[in-house]
C-alpha atoms as a PDB file:
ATOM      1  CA  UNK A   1     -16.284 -18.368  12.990  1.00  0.00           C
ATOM      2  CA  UNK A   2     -16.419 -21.618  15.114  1.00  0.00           C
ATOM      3  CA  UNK A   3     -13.992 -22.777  17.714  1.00  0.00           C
ATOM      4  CA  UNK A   4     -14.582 -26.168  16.927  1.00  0.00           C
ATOM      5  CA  UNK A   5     -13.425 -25.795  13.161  1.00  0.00           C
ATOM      6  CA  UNK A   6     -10.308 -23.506  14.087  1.00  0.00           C
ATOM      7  CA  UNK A   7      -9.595 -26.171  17.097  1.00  0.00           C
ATOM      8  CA  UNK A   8      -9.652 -28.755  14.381  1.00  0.00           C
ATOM      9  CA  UNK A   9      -7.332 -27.123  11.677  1.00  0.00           C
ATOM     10  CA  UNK A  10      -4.871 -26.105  13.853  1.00  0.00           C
ATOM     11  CA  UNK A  11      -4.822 -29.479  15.200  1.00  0.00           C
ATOM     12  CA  UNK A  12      -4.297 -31.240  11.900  1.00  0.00           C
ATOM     13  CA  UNK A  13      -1.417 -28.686  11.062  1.00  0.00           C
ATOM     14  CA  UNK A  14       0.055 -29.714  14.338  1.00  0.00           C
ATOM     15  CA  UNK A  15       0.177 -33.471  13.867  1.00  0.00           C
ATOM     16  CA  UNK A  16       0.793 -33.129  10.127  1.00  0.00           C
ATOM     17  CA  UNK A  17       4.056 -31.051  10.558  1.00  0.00           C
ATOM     18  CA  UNK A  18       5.393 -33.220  13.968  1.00  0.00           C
ATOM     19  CA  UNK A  19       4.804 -36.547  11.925  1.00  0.00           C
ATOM     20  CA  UNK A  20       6.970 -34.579   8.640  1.00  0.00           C
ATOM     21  CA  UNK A  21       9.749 -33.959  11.197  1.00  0.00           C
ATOM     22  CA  UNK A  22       9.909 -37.560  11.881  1.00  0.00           C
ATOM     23  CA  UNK A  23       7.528 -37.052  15.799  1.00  0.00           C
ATOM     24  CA  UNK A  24       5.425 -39.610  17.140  1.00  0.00           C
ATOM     25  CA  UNK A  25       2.144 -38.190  18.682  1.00  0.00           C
ATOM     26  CA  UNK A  26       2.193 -39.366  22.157  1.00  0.00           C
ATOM     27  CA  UNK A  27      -0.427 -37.797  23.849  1.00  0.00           C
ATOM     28  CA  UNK A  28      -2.943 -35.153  22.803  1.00  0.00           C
ATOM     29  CA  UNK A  29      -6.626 -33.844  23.332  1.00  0.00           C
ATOM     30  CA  UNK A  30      -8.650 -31.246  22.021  1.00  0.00           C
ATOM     31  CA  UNK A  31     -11.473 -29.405  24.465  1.00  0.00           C
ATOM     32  CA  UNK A  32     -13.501 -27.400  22.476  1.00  0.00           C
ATOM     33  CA  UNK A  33     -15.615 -25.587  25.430  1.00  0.00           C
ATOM     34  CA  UNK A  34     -12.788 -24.522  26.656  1.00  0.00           C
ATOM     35  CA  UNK A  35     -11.015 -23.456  22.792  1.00  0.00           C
ATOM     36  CA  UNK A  36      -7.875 -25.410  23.791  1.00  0.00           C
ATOM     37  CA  UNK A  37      -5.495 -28.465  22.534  1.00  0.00           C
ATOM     38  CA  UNK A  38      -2.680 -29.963  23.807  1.00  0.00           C
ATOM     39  CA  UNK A  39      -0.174 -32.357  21.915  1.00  0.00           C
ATOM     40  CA  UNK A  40       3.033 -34.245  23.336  1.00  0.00           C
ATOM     41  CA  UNK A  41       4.752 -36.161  20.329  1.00  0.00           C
ATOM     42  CA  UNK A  42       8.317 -37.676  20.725  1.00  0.00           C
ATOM     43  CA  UNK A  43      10.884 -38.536  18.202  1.00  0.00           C
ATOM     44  CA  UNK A  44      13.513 -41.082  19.643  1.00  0.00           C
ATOM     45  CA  UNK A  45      17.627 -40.837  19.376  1.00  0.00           C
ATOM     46  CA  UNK A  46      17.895 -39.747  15.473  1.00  0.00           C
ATOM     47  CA  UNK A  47      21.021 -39.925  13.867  1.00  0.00           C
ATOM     48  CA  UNK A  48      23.010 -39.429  16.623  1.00  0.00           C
ATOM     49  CA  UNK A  49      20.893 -36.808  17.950  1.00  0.00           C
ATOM     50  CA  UNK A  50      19.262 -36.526  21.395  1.00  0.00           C
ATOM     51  CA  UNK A  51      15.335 -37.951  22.348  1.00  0.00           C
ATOM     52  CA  UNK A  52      13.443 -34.766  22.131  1.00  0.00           C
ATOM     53  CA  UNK A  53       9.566 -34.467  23.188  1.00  0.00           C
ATOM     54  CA  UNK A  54       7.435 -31.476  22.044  1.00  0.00           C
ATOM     55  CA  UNK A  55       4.935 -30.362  24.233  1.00  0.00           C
ATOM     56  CA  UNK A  56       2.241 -27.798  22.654  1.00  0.00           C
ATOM     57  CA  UNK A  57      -0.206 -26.096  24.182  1.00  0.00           C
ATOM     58  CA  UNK A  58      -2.648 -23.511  23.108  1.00  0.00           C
ATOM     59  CA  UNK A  59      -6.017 -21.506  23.639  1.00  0.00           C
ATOM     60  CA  UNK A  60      -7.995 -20.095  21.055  1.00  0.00           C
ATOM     61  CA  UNK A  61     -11.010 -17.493  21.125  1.00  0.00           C
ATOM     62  CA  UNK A  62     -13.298 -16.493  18.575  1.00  0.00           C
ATOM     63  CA  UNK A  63     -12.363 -13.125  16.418  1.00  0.00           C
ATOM     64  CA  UNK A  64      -9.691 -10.883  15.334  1.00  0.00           C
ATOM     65  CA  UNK A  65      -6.021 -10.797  17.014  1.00  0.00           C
ATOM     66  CA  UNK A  66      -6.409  -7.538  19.114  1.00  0.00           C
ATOM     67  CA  UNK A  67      -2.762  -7.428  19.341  1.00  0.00           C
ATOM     68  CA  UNK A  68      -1.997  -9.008  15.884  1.00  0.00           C
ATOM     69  CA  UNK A  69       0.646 -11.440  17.598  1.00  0.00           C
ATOM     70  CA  UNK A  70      -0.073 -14.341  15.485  1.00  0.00           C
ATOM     71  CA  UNK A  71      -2.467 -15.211  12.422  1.00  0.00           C
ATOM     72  CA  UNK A  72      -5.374 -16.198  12.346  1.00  0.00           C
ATOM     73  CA  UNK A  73      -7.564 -19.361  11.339  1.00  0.00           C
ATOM     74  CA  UNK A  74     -11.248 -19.572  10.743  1.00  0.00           C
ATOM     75  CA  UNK A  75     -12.207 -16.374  11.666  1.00  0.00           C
ATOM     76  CA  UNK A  76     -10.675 -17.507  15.322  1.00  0.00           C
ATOM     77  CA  UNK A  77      -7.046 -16.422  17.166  1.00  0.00           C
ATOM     78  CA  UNK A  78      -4.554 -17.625  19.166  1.00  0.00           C
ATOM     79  CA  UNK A  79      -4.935 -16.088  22.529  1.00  0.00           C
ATOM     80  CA  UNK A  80      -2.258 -17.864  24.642  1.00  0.00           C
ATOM     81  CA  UNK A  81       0.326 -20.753  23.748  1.00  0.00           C
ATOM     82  CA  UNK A  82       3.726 -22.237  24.932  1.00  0.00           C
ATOM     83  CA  UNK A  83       5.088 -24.875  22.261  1.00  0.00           C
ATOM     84  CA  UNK A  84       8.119 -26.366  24.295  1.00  0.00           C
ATOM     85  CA  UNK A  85      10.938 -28.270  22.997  1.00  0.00           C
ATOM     86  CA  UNK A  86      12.641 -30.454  25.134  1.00  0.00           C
ATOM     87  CA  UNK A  87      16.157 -31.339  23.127  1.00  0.00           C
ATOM     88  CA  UNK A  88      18.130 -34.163  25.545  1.00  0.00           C
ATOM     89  CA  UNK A  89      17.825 -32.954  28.692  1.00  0.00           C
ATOM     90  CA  UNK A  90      15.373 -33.022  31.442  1.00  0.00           C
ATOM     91  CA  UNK A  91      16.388 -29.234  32.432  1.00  0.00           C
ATOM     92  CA  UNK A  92      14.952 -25.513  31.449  1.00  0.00           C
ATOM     93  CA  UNK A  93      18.495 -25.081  29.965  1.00  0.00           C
ATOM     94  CA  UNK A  94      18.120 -28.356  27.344  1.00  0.00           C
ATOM     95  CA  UNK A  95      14.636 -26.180  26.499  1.00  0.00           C
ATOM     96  CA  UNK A  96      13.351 -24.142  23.584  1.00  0.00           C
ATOM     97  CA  UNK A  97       9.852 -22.584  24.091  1.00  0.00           C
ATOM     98  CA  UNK A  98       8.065 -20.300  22.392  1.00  0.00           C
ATOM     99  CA  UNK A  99       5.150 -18.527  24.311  1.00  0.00           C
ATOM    100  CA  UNK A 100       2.588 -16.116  23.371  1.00  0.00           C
ATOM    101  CA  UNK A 101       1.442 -14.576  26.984  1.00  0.00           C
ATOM    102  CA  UNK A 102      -0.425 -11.461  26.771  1.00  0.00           C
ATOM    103  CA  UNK A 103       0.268 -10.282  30.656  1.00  0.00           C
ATOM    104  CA  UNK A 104       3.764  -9.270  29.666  1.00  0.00           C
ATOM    105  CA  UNK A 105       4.903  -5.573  27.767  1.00  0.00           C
ATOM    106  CA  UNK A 106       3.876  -5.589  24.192  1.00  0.00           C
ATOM    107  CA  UNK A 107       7.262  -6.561  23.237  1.00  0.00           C
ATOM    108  CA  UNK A 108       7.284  -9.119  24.739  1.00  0.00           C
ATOM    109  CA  UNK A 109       3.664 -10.881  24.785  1.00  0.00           C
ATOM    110  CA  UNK A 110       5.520 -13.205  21.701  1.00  0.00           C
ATOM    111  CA  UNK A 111       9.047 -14.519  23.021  1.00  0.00           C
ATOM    112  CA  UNK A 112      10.934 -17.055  23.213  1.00  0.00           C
ATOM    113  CA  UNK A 113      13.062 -18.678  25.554  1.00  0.00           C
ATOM    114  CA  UNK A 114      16.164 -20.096  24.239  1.00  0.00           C
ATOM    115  CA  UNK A 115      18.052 -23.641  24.686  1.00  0.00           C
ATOM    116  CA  UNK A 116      20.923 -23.309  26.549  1.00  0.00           C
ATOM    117  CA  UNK A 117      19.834 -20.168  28.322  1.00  0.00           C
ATOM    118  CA  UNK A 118      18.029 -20.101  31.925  1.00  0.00           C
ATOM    119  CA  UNK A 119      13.860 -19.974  31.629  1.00  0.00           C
ATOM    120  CA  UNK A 120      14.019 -16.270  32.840  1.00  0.00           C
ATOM    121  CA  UNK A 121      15.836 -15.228  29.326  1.00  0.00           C
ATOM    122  CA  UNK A 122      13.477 -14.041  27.096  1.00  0.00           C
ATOM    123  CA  UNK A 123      13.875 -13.062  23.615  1.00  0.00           C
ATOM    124  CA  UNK A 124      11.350 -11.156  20.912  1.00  0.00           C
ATOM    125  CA  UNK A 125      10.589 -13.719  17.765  1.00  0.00           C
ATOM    126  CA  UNK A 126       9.354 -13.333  14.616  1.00  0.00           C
ATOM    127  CA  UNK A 127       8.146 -16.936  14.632  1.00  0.00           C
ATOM    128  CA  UNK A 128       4.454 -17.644  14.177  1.00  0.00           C
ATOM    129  CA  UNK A 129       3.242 -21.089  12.531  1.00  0.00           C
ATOM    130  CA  UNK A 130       4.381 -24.456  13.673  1.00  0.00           C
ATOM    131  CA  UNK A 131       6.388 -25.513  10.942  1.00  0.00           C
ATOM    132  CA  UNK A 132       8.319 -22.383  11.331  1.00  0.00           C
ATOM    133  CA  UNK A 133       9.215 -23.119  14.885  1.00  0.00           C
ATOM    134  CA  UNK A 134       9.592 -26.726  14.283  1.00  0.00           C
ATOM    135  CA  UNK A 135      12.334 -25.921  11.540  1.00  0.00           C
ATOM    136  CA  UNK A 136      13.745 -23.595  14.317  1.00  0.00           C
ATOM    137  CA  UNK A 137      14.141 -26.529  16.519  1.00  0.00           C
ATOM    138  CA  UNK A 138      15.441 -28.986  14.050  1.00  0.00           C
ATOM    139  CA  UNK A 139      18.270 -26.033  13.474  1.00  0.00           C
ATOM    140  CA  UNK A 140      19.126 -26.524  17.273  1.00  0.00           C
ATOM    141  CA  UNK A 141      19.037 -30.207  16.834  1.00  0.00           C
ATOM    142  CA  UNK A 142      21.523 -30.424  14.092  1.00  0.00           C
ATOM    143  CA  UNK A 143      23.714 -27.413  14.793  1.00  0.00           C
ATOM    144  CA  UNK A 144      24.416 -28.775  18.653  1.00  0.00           C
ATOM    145  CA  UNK A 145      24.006 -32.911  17.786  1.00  0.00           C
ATOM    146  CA  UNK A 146      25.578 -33.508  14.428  1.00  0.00           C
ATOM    147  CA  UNK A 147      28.579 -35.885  14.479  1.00  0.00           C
ATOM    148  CA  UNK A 148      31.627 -34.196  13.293  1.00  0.00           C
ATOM    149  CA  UNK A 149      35.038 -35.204  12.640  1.00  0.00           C
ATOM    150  CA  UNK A 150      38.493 -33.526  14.073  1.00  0.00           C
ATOM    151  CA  UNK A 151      38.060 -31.007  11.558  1.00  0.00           C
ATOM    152  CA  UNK A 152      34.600 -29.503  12.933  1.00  0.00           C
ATOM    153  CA  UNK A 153      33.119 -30.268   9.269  1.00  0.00           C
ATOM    154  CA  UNK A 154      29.946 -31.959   9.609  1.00  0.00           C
END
């Protein structure tokens, strides 16, 4: 059970599964005293699709999941997180985020808050690994930002 181990990991799944979905890291530190990381990769105009910038951000602690929100690694948990998706806007409504925040009612302590809606909606999820929510996001991407032609086929 060390921080610095489940700190690392979780790092390397991070940055393994951005660069996959075609990210650049941009920015990104690791701070093991205090059992947090943060990672800001970007991925330019794709395909026709819009610049979008991933922001993660997360705090880990040593031992079990006392809620069971999200799994663990190396014997550590995820305590708190917000992995935000910024999809070609600068606005919360051009935002997906996922949070895990343990101040709100159980149903709620894993939510998300989806693009196109106002920051205040807030929506139960399923979703707990990175490449999970980064396929999630890539869904948004190409349902909203594929070309089409008159027909709506894309």
């Amino acid at each position: 059970m060390s921080i610095s181990i489940a700190l690392e990991h979780r790092f390397a799944q991070w940055c393994g599964t951005l660069i996959q979905h075609g990210y650049t890291l941009k920015d990104s530190y690791v701070n093991v005293s205090g059992g947090s990381l943060w990672i800001c990769a970007v991925r330019p105009v794709l395909h026709g699709g819009p610049p979008t910038t991933i922001y993660v951000w997360e705090v880990w602690l040593v031992g079990i999941d006392p809620d069971g929100l999200m799994p663990a690694l190396d014997g550590c948990h995820l305590h708190h997180c917000s992995w935000h998706a910024q999809i070609g806007g600068s606005g919360a409504i051009d935002a997906e985020r996922l949070d895990v925040d343990r101040s709100k009612p159980a149903g709620l302590r894993r939510h998300r808050h989806p693009h196109g809606q106002p920051n205040a909606k807030r929506e139960r999820t399923t979703i707990s690994t990175p490449g999970a929510w980064l396929v999630h996001v890539e869904t948004i991407v190409s349902t909203l930002y594929s070309p089409s032609d008159e027909t709506g086929r894309i």
